[in-house]
C-alpha atoms as a PDB file:
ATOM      1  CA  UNK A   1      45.995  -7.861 -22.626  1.00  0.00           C
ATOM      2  CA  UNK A   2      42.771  -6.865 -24.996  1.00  0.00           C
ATOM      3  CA  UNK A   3      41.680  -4.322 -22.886  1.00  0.00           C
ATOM      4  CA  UNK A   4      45.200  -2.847 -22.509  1.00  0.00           C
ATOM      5  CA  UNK A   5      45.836  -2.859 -26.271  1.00  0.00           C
ATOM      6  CA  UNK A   6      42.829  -1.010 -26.859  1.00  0.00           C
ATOM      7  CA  UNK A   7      43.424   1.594 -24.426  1.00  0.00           C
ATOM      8  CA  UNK A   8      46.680   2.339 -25.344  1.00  0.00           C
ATOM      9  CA  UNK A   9      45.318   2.660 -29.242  1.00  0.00           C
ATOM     10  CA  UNK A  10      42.956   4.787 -27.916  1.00  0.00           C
ATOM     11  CA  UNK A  11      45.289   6.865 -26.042  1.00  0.00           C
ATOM     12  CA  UNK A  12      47.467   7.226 -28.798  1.00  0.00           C
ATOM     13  CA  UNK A  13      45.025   8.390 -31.429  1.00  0.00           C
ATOM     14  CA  UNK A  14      43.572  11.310 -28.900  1.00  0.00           C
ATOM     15  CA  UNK A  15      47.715  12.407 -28.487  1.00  0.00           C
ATOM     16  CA  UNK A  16      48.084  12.304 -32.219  1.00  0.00           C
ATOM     17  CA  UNK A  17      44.836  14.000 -32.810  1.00  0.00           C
ATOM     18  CA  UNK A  18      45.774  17.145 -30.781  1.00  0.00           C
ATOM     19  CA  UNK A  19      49.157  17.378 -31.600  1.00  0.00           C
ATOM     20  CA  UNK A  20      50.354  19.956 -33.593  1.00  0.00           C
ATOM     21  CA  UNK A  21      54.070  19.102 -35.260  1.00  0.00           C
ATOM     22  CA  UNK A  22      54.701  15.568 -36.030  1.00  0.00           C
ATOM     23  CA  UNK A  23      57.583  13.767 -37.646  1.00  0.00           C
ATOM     24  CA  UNK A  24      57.192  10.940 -39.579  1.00  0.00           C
ATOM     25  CA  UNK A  25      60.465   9.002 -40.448  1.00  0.00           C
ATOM     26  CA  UNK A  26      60.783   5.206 -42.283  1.00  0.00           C
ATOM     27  CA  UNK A  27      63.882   3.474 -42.236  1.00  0.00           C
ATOM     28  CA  UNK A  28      65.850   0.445 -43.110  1.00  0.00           C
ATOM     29  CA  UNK A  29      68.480  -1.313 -40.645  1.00  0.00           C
ATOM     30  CA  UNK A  30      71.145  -3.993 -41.135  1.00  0.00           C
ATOM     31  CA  UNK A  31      72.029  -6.041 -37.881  1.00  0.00           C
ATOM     32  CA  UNK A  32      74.504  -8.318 -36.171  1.00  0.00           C
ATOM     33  CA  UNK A  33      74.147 -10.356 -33.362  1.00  0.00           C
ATOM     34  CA  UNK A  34      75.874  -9.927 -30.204  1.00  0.00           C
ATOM     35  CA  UNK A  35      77.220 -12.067 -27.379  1.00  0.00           C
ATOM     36  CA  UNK A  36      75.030 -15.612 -27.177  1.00  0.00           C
ATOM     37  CA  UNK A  37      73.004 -14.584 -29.942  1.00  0.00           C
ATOM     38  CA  UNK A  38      75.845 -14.711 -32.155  1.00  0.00           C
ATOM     39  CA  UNK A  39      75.849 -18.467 -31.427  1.00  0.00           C
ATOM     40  CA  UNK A  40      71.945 -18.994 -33.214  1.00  0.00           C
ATOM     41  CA  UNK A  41      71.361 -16.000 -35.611  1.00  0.00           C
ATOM     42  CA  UNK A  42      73.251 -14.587 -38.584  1.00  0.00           C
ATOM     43  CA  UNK A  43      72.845 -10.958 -39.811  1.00  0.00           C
ATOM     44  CA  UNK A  44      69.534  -9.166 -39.306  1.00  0.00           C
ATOM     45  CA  UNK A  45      67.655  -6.812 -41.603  1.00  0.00           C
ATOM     46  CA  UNK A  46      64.572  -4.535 -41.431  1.00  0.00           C
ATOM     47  CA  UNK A  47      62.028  -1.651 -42.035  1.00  0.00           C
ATOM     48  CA  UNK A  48      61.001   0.477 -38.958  1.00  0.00           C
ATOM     49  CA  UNK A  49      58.502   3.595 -38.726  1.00  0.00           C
ATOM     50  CA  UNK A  50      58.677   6.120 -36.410  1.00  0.00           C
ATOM     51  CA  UNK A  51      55.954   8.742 -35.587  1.00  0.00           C
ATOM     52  CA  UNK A  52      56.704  11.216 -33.260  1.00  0.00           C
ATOM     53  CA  UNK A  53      54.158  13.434 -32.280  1.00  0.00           C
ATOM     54  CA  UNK A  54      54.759  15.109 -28.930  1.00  0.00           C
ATOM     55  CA  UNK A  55      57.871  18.060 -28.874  1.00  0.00           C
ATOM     56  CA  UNK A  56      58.469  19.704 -26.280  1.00  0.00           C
ATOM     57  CA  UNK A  57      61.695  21.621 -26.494  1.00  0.00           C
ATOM     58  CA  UNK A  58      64.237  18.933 -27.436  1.00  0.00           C
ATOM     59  CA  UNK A  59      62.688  16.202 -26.299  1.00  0.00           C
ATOM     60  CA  UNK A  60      59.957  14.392 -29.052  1.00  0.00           C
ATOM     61  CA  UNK A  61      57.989  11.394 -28.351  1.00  0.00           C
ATOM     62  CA  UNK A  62      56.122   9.542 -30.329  1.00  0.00           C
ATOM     63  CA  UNK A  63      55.385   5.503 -31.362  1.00  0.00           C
ATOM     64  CA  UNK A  64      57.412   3.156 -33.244  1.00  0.00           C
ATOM     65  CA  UNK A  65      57.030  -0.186 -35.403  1.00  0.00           C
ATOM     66  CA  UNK A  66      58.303  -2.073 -38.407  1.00  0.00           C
ATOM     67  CA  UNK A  67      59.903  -5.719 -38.768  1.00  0.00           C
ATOM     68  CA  UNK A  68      63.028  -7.204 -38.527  1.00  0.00           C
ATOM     69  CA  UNK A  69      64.440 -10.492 -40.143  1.00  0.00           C
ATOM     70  CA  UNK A  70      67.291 -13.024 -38.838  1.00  0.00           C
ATOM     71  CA  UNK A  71      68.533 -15.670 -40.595  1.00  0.00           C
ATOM     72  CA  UNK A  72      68.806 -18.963 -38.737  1.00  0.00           C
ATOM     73  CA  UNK A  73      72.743 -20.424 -38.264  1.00  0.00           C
ATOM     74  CA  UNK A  74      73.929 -23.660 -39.267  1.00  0.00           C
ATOM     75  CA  UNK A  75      75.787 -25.208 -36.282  1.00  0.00           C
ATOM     76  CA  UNK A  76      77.997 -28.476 -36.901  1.00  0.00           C
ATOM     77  CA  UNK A  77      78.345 -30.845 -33.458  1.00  0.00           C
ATOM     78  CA  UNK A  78      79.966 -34.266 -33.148  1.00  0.00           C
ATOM     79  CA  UNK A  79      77.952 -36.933 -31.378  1.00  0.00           C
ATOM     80  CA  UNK A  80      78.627 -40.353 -31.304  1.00  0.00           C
ATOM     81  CA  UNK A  81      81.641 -39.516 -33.117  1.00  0.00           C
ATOM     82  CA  UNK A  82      79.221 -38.806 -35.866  1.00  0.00           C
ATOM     83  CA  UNK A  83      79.187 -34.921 -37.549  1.00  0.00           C
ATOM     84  CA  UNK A  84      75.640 -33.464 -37.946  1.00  0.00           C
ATOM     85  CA  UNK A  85      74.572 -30.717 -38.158  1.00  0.00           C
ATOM     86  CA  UNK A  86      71.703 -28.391 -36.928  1.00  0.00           C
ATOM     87  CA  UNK A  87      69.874 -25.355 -38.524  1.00  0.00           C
ATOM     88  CA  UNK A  88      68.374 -22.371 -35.993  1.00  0.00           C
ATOM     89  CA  UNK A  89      65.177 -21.231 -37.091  1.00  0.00           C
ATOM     90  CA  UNK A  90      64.705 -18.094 -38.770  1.00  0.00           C
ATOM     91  CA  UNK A  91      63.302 -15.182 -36.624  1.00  0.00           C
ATOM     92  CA  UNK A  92      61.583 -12.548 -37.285  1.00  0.00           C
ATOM     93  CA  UNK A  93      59.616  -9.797 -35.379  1.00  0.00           C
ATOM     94  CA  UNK A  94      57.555  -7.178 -35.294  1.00  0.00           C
ATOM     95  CA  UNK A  95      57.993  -4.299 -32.102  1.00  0.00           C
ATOM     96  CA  UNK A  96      55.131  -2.210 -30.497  1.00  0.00           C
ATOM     97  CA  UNK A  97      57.357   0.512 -28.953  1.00  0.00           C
ATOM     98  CA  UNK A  98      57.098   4.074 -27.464  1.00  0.00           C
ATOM     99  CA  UNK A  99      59.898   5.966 -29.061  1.00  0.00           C
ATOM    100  CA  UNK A 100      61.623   9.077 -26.989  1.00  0.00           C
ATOM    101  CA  UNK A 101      64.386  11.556 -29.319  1.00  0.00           C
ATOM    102  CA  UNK A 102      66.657  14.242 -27.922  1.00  0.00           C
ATOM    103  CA  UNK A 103      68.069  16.284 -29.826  1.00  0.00           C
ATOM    104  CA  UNK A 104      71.145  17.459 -28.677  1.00  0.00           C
ATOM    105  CA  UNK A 105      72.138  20.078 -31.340  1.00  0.00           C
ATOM    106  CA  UNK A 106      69.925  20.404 -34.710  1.00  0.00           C
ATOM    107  CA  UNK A 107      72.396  17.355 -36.480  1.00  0.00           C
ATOM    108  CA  UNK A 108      73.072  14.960 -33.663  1.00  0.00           C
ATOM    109  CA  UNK A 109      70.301  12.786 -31.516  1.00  0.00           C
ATOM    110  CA  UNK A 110      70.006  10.560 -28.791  1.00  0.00           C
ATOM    111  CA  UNK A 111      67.122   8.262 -28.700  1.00  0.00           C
ATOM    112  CA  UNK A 112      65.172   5.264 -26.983  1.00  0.00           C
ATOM    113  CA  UNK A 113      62.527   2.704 -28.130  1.00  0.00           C
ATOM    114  CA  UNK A 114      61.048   0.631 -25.473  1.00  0.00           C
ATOM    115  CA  UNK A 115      57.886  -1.530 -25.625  1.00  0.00           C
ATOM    116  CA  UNK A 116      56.672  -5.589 -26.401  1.00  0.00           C
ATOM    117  CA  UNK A 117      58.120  -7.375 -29.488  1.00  0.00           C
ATOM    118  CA  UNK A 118      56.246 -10.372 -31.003  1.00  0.00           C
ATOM    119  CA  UNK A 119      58.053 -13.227 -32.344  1.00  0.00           C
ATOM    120  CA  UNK A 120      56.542 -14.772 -35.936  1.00  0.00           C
ATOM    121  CA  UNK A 121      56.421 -18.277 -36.513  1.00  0.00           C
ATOM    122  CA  UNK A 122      56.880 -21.407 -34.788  1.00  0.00           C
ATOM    123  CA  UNK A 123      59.176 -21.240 -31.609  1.00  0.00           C
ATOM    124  CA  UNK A 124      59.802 -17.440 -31.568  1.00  0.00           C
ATOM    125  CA  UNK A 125      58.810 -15.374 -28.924  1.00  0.00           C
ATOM    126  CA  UNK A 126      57.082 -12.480 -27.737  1.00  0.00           C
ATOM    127  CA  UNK A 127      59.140 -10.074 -25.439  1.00  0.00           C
ATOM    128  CA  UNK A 128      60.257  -6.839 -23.898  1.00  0.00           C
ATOM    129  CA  UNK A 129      62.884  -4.915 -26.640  1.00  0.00           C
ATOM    130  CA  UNK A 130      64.139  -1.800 -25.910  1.00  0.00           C
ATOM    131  CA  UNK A 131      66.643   0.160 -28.445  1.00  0.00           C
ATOM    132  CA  UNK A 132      68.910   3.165 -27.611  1.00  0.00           C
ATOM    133  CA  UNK A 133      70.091   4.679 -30.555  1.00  0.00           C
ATOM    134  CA  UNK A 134      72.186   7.782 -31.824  1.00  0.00           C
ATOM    135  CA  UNK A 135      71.642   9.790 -34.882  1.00  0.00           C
ATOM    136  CA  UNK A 136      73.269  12.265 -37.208  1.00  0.00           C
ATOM    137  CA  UNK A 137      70.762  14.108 -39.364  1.00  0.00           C
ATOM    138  CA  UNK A 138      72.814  14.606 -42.936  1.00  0.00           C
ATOM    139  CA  UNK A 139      69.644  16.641 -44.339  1.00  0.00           C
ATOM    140  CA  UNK A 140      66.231  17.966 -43.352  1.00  0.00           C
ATOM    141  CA  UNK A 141      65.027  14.392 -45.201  1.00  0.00           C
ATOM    142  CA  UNK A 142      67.953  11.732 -44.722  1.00  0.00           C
ATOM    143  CA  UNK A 143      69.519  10.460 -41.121  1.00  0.00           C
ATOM    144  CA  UNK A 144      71.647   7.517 -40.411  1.00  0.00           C
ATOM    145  CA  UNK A 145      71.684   6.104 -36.875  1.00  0.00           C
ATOM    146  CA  UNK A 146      73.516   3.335 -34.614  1.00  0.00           C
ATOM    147  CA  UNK A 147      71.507   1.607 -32.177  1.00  0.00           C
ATOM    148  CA  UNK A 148      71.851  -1.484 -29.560  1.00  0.00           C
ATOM    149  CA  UNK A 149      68.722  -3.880 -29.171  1.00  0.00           C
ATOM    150  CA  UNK A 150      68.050  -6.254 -26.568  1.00  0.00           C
ATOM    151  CA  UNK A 151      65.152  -8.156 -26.430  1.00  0.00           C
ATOM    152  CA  UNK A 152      64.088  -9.930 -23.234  1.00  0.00           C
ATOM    153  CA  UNK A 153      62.874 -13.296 -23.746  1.00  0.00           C
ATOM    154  CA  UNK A 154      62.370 -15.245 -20.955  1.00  0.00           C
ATOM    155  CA  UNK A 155      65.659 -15.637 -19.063  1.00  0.00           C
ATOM    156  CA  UNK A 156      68.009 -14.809 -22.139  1.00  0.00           C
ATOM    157  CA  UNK A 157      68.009 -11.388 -23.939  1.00  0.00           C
ATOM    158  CA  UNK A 158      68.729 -11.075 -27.864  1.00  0.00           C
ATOM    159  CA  UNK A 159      71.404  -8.615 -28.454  1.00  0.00           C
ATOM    160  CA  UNK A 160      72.155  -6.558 -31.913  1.00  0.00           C
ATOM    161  CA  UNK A 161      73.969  -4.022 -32.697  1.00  0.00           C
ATOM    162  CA  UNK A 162      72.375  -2.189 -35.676  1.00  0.00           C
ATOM    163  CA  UNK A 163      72.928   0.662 -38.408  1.00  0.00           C
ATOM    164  CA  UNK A 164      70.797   2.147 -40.401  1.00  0.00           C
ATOM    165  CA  UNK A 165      69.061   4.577 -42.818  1.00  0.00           C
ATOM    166  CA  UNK A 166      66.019   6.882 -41.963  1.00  0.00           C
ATOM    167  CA  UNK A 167      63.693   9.152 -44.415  1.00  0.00           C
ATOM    168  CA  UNK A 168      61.696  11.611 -43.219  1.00  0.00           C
ATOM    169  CA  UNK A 169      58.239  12.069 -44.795  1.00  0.00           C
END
């Protein structure tokens, strides 16, 4: 996994070193869970950056990170005809991802992040995320955008549906 990190890095920094336009946007999301996830997580925030430097006609490509935060649920259960009560732990994560932008007019684009997420703290994991997303550019320096995550953990996948806030710099 060393050795594949440190390609990639490497690979990276020659792309970015030769490329001639590049777009750097920072953002901020809020989140809510989806489906089973629902069940274990309350709302999600977090800060993501976005370099893209590859265009090629409509299409940009580039690299993405940042972290995200989810607040663990409190669940009630009855057993032995006695109430307790469990608390989820609180997640949070930071994604290594390729990010890919069309841009279907000069306002509106279409977008995908895909790449490895890992899990902080005790009992969170590491997994595949990937993030489609739309966008509507309201200036040459503010965007907002709607996006679905799933992250593959194991058997189960974490699902959010997110909107958010992006700056370009």
């Amino acid at each position: 996994m060393k050795k594949v990190s440190l390609i990639l890095v490497l690979s990276l920094t020659s792309l970015i070193g030769f490329s001639q336009e590049k777009i750097i946007n920072v953002g901020v999301f809020g989140a809510i869970p989806l489906g089973e996830t629902e069940d274990v997580s309350k709302v999600g925030i977090g800060l993501e950056t976005t370099y893209l430097f590859i265009k090629s006609g409509k299409f940009n490509i580039g690299a993405s990170t940042g972290v995200s935060y989810f607040g663990g649920k409190k669940v009630s259960y009855t057993e032995d005809n006695t109430l307790k009560h469990f608390t989820y732990r609180n997640a949070k994560y930071i994604p290594i991802m390729g990010a890919f932008r069309y841009n279907t007019t000069n306002d509106i684009y279409l977008g995908l992040d895909l790449g490895y997420t890992v899990g902080i703290g005790k009992g969170i994991k590491n997994g595949f995320q990937y993030k489609p997303r739309v966008g509507w550019k309201l200036s040459k320096l503010l965007a907002i955008n709607a996006s679905f995550t799933g992250l593959k953990v194991k058997s189960n996948t974490w699902k959010t549906f997110g909107i958010g806030l992006e700056f370009s710099l």
